[in-house]
PDB file of N, CA and C in Angstrom:
ATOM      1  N   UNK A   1      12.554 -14.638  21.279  1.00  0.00           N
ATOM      2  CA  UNK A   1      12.936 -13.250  21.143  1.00  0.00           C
ATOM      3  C   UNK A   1      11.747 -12.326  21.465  1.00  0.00           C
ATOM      4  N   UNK A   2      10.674 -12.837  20.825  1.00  0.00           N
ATOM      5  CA  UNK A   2       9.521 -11.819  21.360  1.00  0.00           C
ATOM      6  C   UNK A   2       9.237 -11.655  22.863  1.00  0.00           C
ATOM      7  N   UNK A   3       9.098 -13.067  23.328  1.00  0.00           N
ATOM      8  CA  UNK A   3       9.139 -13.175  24.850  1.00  0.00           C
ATOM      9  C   UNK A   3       9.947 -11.827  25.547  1.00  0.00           C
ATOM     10  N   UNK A   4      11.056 -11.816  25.050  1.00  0.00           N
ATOM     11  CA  UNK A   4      11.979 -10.921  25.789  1.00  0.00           C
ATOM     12  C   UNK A   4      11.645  -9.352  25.139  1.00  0.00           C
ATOM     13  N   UNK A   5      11.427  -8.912  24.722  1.00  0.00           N
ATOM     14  CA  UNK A   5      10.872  -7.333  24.224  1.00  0.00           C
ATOM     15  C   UNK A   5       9.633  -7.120  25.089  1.00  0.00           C
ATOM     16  N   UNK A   6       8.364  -8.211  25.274  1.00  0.00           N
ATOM     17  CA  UNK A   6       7.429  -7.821  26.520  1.00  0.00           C
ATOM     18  C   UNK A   6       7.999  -7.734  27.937  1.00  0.00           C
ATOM     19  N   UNK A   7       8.867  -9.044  28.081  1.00  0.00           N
ATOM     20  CA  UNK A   7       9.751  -8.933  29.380  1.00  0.00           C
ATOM     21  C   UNK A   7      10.201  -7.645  29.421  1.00  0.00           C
ATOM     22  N   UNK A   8      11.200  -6.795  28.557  1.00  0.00           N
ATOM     23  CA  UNK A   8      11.716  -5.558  29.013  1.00  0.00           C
ATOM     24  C   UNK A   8      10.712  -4.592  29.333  1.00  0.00           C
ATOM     25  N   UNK A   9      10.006  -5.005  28.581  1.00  0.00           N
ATOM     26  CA  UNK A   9       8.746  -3.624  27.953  1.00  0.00           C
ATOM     27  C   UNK A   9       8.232  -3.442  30.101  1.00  0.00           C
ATOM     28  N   UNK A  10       7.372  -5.206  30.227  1.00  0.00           N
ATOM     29  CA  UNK A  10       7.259  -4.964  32.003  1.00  0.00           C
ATOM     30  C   UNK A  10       7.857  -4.416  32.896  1.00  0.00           C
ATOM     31  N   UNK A  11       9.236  -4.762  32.785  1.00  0.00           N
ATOM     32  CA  UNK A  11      10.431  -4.506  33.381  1.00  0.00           C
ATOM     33  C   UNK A  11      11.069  -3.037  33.550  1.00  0.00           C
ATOM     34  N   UNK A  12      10.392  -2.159  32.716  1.00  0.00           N
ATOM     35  CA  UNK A  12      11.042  -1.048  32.531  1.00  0.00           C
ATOM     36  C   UNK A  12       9.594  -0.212  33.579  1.00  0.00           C
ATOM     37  N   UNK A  13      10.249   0.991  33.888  1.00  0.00           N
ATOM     38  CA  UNK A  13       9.689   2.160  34.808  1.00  0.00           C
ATOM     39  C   UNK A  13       7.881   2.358  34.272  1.00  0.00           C
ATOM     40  N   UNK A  14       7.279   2.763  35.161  1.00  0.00           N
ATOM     41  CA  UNK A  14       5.753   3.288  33.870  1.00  0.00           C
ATOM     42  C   UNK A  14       5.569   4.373  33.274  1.00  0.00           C
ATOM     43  N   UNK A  15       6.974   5.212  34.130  1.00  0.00           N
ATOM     44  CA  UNK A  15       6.330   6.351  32.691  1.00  0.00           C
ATOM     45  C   UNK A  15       6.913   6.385  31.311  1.00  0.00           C
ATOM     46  N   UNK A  16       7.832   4.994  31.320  1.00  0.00           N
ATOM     47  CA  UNK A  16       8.181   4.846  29.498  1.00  0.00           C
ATOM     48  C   UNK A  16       6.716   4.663  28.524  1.00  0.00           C
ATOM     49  N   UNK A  17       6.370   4.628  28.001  1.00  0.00           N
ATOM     50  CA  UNK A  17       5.331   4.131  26.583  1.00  0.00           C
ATOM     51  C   UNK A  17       6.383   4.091  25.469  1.00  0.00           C
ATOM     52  N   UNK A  18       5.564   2.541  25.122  1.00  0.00           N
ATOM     53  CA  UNK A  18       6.353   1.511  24.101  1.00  0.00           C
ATOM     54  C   UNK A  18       4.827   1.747  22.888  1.00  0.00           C
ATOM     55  N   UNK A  19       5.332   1.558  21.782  1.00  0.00           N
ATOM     56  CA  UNK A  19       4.513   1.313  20.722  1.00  0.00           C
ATOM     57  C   UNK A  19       5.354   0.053  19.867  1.00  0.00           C
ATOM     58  N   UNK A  20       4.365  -0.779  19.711  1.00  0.00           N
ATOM     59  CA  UNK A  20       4.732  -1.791  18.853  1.00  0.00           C
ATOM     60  C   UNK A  20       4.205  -2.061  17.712  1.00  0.00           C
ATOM     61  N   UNK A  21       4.737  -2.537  16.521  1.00  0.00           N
ATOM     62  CA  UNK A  21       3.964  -2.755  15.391  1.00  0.00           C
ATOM     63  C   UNK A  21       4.439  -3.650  14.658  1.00  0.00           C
ATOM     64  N   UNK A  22       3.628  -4.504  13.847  1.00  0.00           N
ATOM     65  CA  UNK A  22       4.699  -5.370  13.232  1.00  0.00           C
ATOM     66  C   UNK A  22       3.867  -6.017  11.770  1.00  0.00           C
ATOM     67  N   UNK A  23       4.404  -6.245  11.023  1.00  0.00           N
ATOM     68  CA  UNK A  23       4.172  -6.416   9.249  1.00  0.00           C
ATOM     69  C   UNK A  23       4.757  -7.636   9.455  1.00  0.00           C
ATOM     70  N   UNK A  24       3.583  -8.621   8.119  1.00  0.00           N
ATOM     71  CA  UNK A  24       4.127  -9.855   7.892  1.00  0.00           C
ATOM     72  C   UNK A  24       3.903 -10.203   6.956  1.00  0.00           C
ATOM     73  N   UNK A  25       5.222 -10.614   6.005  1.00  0.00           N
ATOM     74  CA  UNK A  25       5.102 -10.306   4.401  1.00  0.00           C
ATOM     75  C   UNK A  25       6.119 -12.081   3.986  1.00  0.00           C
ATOM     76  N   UNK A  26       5.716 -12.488   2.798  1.00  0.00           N
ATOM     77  CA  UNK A  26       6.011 -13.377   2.599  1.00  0.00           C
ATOM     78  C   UNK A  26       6.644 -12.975   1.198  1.00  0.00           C
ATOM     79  N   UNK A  27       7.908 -13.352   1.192  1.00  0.00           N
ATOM     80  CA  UNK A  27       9.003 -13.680   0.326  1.00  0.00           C
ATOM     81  C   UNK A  27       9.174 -14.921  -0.925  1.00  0.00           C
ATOM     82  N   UNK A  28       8.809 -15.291  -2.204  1.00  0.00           N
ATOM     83  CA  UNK A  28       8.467 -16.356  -2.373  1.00  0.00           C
ATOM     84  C   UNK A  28       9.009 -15.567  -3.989  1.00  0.00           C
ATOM     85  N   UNK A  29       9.846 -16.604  -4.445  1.00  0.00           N
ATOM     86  CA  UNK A  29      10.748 -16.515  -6.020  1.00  0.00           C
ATOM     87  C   UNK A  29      10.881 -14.913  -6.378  1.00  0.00           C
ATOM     88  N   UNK A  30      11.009 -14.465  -5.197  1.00  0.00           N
ATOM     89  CA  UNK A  30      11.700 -13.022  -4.961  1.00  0.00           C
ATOM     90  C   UNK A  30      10.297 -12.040  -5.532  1.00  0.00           C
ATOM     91  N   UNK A  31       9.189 -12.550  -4.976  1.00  0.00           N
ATOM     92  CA  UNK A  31       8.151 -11.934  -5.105  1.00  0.00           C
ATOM     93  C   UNK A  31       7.685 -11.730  -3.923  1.00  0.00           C
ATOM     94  N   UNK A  32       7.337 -10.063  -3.067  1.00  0.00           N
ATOM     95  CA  UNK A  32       7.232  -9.924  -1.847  1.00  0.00           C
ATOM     96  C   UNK A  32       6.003  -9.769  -1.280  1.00  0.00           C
ATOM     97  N   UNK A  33       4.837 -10.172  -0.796  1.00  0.00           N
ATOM     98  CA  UNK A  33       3.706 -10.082  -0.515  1.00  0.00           C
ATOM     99  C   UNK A  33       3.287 -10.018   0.829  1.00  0.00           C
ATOM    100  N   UNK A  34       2.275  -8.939   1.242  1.00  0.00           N
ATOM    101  CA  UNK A  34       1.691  -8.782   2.565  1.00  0.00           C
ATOM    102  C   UNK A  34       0.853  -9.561   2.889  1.00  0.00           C
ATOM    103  N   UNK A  35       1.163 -10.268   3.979  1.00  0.00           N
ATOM    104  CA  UNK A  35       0.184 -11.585   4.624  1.00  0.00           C
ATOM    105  C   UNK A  35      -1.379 -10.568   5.290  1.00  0.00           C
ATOM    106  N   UNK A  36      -0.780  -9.098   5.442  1.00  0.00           N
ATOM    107  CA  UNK A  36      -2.054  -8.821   6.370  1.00  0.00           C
ATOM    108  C   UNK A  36      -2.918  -8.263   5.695  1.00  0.00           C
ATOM    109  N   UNK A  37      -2.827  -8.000   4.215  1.00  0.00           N
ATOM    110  CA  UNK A  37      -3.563  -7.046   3.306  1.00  0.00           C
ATOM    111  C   UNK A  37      -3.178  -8.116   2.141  1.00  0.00           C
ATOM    112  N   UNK A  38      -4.156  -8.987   1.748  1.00  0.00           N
ATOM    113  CA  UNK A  38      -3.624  -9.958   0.472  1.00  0.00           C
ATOM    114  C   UNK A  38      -3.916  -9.230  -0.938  1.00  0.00           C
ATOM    115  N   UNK A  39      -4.073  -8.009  -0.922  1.00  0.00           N
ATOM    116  CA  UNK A  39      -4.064  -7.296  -2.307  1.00  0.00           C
ATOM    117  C   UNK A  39      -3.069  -6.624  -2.486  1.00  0.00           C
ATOM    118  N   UNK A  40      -1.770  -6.163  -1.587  1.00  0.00           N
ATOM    119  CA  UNK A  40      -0.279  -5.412  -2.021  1.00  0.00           C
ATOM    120  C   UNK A  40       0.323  -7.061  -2.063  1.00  0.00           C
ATOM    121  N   UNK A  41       0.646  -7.253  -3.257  1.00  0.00           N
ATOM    122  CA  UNK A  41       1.792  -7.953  -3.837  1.00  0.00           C
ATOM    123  C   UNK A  41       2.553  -6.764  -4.636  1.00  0.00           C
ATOM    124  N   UNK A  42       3.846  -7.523  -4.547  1.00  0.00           N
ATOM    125  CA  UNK A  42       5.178  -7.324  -5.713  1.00  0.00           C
ATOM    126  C   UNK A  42       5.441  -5.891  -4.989  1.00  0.00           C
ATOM    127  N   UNK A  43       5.564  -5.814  -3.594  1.00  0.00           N
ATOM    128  CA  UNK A  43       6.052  -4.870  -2.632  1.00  0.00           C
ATOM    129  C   UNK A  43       7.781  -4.760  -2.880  1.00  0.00           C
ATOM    130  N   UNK A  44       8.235  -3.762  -2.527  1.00  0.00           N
ATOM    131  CA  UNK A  44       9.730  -3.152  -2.800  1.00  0.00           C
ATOM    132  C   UNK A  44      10.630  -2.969  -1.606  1.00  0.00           C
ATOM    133  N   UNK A  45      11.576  -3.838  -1.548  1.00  0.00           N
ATOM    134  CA  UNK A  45      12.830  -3.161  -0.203  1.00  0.00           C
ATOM    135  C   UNK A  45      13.408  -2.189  -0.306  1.00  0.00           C
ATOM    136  N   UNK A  46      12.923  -1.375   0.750  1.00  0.00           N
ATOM    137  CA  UNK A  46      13.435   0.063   0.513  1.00  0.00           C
ATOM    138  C   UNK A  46      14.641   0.179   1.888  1.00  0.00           C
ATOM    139  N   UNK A  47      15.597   1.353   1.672  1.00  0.00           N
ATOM    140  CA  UNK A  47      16.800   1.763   2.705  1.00  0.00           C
ATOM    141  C   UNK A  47      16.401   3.229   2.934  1.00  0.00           C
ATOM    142  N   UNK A  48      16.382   3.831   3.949  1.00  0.00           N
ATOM    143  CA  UNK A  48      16.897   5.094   4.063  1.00  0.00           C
ATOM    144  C   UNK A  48      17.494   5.639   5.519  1.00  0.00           C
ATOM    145  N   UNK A  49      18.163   6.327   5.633  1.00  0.00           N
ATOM    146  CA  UNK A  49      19.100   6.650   6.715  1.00  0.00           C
ATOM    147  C   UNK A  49      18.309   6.857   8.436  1.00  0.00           C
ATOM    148  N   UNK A  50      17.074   7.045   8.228  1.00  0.00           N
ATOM    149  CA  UNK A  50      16.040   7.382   9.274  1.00  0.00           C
ATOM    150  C   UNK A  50      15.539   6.059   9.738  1.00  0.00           C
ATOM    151  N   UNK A  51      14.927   5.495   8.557  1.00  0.00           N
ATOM    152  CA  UNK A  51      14.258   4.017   9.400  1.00  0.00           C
ATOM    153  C   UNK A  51      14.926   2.472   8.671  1.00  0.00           C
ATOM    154  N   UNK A  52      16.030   2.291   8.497  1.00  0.00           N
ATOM    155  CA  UNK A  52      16.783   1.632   7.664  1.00  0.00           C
ATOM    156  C   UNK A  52      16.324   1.016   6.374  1.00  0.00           C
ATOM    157  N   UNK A  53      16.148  -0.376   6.546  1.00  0.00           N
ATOM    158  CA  UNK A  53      16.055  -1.275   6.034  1.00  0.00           C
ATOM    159  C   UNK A  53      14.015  -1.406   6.051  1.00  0.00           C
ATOM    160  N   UNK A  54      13.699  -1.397   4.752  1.00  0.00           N
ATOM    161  CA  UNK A  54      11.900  -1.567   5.244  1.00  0.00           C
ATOM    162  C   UNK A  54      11.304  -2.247   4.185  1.00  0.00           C
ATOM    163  N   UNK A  55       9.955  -2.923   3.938  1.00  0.00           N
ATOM    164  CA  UNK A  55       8.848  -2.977   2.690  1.00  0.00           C
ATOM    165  C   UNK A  55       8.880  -2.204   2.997  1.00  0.00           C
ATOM    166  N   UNK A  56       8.171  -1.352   1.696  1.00  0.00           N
ATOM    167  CA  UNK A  56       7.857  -0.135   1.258  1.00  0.00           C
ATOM    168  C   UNK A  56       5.941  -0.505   1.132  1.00  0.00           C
ATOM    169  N   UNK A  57       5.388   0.019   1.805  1.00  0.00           N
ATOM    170  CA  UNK A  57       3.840  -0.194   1.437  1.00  0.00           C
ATOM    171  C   UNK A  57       3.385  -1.244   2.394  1.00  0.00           C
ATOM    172  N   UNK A  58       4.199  -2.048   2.948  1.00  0.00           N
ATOM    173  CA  UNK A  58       3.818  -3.624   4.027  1.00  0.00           C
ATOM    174  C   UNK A  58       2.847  -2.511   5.161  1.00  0.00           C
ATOM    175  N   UNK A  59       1.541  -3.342   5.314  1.00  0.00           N
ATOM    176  CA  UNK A  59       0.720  -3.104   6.401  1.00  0.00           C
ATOM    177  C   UNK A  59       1.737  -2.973   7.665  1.00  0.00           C
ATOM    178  N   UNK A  60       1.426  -2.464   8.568  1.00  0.00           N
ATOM    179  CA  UNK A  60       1.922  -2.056   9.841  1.00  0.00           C
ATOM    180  C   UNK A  60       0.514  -2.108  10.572  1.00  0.00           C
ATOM    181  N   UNK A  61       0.254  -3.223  12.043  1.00  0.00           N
ATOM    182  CA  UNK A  61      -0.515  -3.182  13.121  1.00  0.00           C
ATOM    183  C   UNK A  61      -0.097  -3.125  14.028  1.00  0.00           C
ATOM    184  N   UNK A  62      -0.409  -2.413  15.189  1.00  0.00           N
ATOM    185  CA  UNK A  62      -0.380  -2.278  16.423  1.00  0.00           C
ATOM    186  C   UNK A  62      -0.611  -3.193  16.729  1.00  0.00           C
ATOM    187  N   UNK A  63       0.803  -4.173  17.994  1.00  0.00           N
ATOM    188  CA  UNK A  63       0.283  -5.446  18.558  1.00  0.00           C
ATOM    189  C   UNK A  63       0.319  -4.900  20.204  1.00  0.00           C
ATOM    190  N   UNK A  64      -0.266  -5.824  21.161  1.00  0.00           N
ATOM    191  CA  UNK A  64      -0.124  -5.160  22.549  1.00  0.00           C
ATOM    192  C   UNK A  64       0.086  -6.441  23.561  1.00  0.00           C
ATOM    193  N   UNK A  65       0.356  -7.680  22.978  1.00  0.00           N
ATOM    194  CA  UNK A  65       0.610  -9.192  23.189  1.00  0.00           C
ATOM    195  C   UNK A  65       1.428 -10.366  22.638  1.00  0.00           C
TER     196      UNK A  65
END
């Protein structure tokens, strides 16, 4: 699946700009923890109508690969 989001990303015209980012949080006896910042544990699933479904507090990095 990732393969294919760089594929489009190439594939598309140059004057689009893509920003990518991505959080990686580990789930474990319903305790939610950020793999990229090991000091936010017991993080919260949050909803709201703008950016759906999210952690609330999960690190976010810019990937470009």
């Amino acid at each position: 699946m990732i393969d294919n989001v760089f594929s489009y990303i190439m594939d598309s015209p140059d004057h689009i700009e893509f920003k990518i980012k991505v959080s990686i949080v580990e789930i474990y006896m319903e305790n939610i923890r950020d793999l990229l910042d090991k000091d936010k544990t017991n993080l919260k699933i949050r909803e709201n109508k703008t950016r759906g479904i999210y952690i609330q507090d999960a690190t976010e990095s810019y990937v470009s690969d």
